[in-house]
C-alpha atoms as a PDB file:
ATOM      1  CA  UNK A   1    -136.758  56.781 -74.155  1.00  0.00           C
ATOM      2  CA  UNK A   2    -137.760  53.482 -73.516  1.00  0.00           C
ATOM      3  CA  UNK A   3    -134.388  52.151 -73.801  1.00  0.00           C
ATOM      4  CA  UNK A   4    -133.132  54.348 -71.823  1.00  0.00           C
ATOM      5  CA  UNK A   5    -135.137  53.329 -68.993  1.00  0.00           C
ATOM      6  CA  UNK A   6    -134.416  49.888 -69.661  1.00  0.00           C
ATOM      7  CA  UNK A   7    -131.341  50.140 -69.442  1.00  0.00           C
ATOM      8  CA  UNK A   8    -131.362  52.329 -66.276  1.00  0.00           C
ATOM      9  CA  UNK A   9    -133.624  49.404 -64.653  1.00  0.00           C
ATOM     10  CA  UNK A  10    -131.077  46.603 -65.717  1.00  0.00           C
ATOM     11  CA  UNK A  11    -127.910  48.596 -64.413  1.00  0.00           C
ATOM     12  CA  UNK A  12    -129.904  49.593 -61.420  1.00  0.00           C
ATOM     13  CA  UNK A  13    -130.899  45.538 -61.101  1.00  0.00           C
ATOM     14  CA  UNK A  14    -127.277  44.671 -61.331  1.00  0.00           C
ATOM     15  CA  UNK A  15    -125.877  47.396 -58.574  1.00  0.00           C
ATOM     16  CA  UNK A  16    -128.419  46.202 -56.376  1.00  0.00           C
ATOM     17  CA  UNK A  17    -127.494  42.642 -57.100  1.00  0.00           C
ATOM     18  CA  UNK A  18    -123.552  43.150 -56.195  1.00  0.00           C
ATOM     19  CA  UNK A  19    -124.185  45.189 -52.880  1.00  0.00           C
ATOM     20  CA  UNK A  20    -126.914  42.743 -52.041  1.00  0.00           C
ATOM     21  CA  UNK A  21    -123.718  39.549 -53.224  1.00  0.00           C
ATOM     22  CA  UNK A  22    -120.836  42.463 -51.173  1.00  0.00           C
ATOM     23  CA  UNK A  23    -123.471  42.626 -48.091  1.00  0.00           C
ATOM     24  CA  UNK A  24    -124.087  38.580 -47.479  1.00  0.00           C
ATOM     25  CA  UNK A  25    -119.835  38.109 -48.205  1.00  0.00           C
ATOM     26  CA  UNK A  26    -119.218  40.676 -45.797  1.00  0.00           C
ATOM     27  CA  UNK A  27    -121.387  39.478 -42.849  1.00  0.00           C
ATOM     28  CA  UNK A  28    -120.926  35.524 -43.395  1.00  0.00           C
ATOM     29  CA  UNK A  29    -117.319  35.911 -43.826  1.00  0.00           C
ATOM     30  CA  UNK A  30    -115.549  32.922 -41.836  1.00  0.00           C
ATOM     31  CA  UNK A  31    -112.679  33.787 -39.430  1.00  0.00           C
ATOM     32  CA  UNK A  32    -109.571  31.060 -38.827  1.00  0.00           C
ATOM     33  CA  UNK A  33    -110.290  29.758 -35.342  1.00  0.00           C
ATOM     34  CA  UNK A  34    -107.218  30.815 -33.125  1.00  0.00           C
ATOM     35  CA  UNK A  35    -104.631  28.205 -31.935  1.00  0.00           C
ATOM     36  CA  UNK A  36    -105.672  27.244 -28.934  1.00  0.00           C
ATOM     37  CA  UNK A  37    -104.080  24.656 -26.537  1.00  0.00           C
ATOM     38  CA  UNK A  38    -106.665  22.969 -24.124  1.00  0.00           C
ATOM     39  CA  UNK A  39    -105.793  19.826 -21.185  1.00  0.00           C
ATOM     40  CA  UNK A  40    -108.311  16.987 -21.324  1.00  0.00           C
ATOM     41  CA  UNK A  41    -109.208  15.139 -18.541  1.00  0.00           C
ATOM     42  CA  UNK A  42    -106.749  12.631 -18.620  1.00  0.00           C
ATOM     43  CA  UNK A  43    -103.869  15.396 -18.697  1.00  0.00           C
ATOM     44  CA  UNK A  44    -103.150  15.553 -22.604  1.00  0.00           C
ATOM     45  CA  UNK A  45    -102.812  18.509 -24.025  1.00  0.00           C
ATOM     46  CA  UNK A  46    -104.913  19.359 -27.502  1.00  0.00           C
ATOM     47  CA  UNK A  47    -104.176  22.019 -30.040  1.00  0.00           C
ATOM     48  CA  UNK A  48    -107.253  22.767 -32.526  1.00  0.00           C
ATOM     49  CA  UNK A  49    -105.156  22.449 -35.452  1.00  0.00           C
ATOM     50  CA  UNK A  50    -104.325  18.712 -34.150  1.00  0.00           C
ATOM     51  CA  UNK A  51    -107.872  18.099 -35.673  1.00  0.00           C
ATOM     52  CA  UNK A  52    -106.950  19.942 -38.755  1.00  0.00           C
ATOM     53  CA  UNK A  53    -109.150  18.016 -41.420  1.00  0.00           C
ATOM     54  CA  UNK A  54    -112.411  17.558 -39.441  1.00  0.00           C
ATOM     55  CA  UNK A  55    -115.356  19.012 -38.946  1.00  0.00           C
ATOM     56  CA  UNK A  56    -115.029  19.781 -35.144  1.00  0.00           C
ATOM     57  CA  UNK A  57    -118.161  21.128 -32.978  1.00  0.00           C
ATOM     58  CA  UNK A  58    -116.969  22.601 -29.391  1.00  0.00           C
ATOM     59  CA  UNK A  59    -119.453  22.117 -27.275  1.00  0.00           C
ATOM     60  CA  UNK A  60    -118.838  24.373 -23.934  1.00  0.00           C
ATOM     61  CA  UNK A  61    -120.833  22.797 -20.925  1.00  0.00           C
ATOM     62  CA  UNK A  62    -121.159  22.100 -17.397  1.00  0.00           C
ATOM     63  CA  UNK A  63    -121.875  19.450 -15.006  1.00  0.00           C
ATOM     64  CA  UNK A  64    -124.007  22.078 -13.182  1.00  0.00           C
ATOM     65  CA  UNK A  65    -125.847  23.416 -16.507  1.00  0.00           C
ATOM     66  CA  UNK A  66    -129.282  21.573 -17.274  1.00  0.00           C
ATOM     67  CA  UNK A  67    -129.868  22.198 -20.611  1.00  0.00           C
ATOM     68  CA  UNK A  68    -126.086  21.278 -21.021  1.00  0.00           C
ATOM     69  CA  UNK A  69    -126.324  17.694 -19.425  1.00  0.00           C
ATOM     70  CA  UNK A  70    -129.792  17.839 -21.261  1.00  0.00           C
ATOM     71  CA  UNK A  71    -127.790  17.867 -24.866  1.00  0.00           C
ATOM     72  CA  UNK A  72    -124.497  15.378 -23.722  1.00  0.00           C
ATOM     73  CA  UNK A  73    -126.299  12.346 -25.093  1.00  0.00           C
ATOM     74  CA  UNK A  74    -127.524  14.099 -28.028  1.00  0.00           C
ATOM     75  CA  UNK A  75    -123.940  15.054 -29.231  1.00  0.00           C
ATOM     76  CA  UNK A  76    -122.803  11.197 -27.761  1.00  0.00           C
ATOM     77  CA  UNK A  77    -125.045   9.703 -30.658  1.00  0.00           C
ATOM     78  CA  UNK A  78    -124.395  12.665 -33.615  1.00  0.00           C
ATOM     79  CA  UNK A  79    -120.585  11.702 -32.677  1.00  0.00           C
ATOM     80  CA  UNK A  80    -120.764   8.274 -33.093  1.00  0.00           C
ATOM     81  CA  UNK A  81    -123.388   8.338 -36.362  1.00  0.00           C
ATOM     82  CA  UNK A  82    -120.771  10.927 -37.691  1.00  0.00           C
ATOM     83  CA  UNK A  83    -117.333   9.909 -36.945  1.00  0.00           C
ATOM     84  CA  UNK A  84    -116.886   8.166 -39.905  1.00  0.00           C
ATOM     85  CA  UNK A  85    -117.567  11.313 -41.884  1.00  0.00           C
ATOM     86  CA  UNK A  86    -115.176  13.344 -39.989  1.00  0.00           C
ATOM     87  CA  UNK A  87    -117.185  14.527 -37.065  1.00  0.00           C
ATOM     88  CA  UNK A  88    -115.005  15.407 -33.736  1.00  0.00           C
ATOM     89  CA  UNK A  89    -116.801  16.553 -31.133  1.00  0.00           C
ATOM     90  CA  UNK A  90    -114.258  18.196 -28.249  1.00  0.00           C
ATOM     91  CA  UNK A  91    -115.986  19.187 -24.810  1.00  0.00           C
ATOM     92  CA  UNK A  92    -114.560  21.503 -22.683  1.00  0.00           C
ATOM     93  CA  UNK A  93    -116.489  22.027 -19.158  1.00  0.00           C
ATOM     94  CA  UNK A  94    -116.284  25.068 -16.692  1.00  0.00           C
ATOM     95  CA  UNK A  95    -115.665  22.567 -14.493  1.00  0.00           C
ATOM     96  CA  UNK A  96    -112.935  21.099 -11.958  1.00  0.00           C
ATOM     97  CA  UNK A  97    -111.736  18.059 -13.689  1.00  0.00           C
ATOM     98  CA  UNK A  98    -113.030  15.973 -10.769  1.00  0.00           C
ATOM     99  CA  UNK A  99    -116.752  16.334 -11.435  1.00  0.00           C
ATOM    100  CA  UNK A 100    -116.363  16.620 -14.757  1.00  0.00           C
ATOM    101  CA  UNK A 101    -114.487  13.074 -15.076  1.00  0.00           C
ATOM    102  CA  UNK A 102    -116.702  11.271 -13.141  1.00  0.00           C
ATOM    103  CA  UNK A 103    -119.737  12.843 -15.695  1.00  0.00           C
ATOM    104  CA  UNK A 104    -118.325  11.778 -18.617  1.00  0.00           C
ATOM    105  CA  UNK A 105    -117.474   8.623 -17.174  1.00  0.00           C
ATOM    106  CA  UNK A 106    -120.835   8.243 -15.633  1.00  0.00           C
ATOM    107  CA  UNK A 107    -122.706   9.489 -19.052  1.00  0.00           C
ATOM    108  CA  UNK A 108    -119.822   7.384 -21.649  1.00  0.00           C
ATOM    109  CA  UNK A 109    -118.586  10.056 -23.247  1.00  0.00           C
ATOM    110  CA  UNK A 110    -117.322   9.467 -26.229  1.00  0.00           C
ATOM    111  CA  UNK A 111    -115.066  12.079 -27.084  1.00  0.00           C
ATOM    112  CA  UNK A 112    -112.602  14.222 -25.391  1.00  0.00           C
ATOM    113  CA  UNK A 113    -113.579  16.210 -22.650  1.00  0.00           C
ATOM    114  CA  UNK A 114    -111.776  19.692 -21.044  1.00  0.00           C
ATOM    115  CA  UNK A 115    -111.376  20.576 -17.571  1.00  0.00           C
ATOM    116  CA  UNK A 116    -109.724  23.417 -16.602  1.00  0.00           C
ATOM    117  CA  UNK A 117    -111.317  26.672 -15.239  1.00  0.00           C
ATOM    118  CA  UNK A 118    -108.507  28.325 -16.067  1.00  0.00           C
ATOM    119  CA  UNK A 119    -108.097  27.253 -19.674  1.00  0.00           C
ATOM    120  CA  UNK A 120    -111.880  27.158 -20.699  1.00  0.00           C
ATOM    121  CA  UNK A 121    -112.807  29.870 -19.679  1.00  0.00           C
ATOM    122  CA  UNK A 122    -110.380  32.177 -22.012  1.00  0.00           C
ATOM    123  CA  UNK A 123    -111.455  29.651 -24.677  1.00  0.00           C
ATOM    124  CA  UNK A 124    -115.196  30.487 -24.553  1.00  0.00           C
ATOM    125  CA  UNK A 125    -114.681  34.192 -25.109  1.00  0.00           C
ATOM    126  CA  UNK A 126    -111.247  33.002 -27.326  1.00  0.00           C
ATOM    127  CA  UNK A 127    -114.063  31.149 -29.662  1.00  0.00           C
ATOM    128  CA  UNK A 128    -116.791  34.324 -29.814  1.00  0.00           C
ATOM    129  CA  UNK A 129    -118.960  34.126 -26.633  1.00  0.00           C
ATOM    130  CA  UNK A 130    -120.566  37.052 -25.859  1.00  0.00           C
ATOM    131  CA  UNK A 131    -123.187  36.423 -23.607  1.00  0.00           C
ATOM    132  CA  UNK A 132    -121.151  33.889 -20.861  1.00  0.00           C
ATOM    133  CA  UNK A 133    -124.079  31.720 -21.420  1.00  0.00           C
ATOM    134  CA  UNK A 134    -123.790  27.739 -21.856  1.00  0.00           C
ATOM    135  CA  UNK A 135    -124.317  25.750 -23.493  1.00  0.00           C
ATOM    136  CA  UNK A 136    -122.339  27.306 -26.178  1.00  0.00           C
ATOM    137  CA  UNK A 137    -121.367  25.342 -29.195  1.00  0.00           C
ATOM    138  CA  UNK A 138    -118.931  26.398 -31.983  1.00  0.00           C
ATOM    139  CA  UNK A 139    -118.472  24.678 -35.495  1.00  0.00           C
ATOM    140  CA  UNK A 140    -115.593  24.678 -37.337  1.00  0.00           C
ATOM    141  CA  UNK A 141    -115.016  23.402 -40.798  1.00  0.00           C
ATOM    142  CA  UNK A 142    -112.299  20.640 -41.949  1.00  0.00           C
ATOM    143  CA  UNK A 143    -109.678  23.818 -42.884  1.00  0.00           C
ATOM    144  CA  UNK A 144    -109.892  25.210 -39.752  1.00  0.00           C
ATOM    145  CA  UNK A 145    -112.242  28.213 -40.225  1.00  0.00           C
ATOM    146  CA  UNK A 146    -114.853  29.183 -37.490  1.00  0.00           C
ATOM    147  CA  UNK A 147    -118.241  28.649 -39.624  1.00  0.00           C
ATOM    148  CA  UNK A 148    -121.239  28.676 -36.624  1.00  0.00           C
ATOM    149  CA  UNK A 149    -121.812  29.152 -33.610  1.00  0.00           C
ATOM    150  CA  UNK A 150    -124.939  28.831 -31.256  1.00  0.00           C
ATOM    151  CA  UNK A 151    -125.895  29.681 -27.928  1.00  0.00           C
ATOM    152  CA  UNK A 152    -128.043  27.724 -25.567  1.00  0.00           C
ATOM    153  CA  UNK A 153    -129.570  24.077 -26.122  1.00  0.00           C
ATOM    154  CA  UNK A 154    -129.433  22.573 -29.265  1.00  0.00           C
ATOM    155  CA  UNK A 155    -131.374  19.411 -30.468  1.00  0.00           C
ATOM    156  CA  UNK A 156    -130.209  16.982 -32.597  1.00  0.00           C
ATOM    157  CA  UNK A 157    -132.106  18.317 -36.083  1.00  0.00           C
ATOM    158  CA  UNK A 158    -130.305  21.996 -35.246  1.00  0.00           C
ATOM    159  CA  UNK A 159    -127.172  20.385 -35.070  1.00  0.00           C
ATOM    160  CA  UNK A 160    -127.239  17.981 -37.989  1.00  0.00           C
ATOM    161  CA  UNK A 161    -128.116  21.040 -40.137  1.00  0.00           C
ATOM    162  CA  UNK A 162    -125.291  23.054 -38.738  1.00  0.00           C
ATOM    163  CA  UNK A 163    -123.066  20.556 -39.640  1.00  0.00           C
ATOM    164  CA  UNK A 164    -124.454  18.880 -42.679  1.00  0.00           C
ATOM    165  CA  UNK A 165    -122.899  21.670 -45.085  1.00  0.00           C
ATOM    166  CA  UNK A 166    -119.298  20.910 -44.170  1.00  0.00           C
ATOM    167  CA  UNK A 167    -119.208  17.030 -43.812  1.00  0.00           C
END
């Protein structure tokens, strides 16, 4: 009898174990980020897949967003301490190029920067927004698989461990 219900506790252990391992696959599974075609602010287009091979973090912003302009120089200095590791940070604005040019301009952004209405917004919900809030940022790993995503501010410890995994 006692075997028996050893037995029945270790098989019992090991079903729970493999829905427990089916459960956390299931709900962390990564999706491919879609192709997606965006015109910085100097009129060249970009294609996700042109920075197949990096660790890219879209950051969605605008010039009129506080906590967004509150973050810019944030992501300025986690581009430049990670480039070299294969850190591209893209930034498209819900912005008219205009403003948004003379921002990053004004601020010395350091890496490319989106401006079209038109295009970014599609993006945002394109990349998993559901609450049409900014700033919204969106990681995605060196094969080209959407891994996080975050809504609102972030600071720079929240965004080195988002990234730190797949750098």
């Amino acid at each position: 009898m006692r075997t028996f219900a050893l037995l029945l506790l270790g098989l019992i252990g090991i079903a729970l174990g493999a829905g427990a391992y089916w459960w956390f696959d299931q709900r962390h599974q990564e999706t491919m980020a879609p192709e997606l075609s965006l015109t910085d602010i100097e009129g060249e287009q970009h294609r996700l897949s042109d920075y197949r091979g990096q660790v890219l973090v879209v950051n969605f912003w605008a010039t009129w967003c506080p906590p967004c302009i509150e973050e810019i120089p944030m992501l300025i200095e986690v581009q430049q301490a990670r480039r070299d590791q294969g850190l591209r940070m893209l930034g498209p604005a819900l912005d008219d190029a205009e403003p948004v040019r003379r921002f990053a301009e004004e601020y010395g952004m350091n890496y490319p920067v989106f401006a079209d209405p038109n295009q970014i917004g599609p993006a945002l919900s394109t990349l998993g927004d559901t609450q049409g809030a900014l700033p919204y940022t969106v990681i995605i790993d060196r094969q080209g698989r959407i891994v996080e995503s975050h809504h609102g501010k972030l600071d720079r410890p929240e965004l080195e461990s988002l990234i730190a995994p797949y750098l």
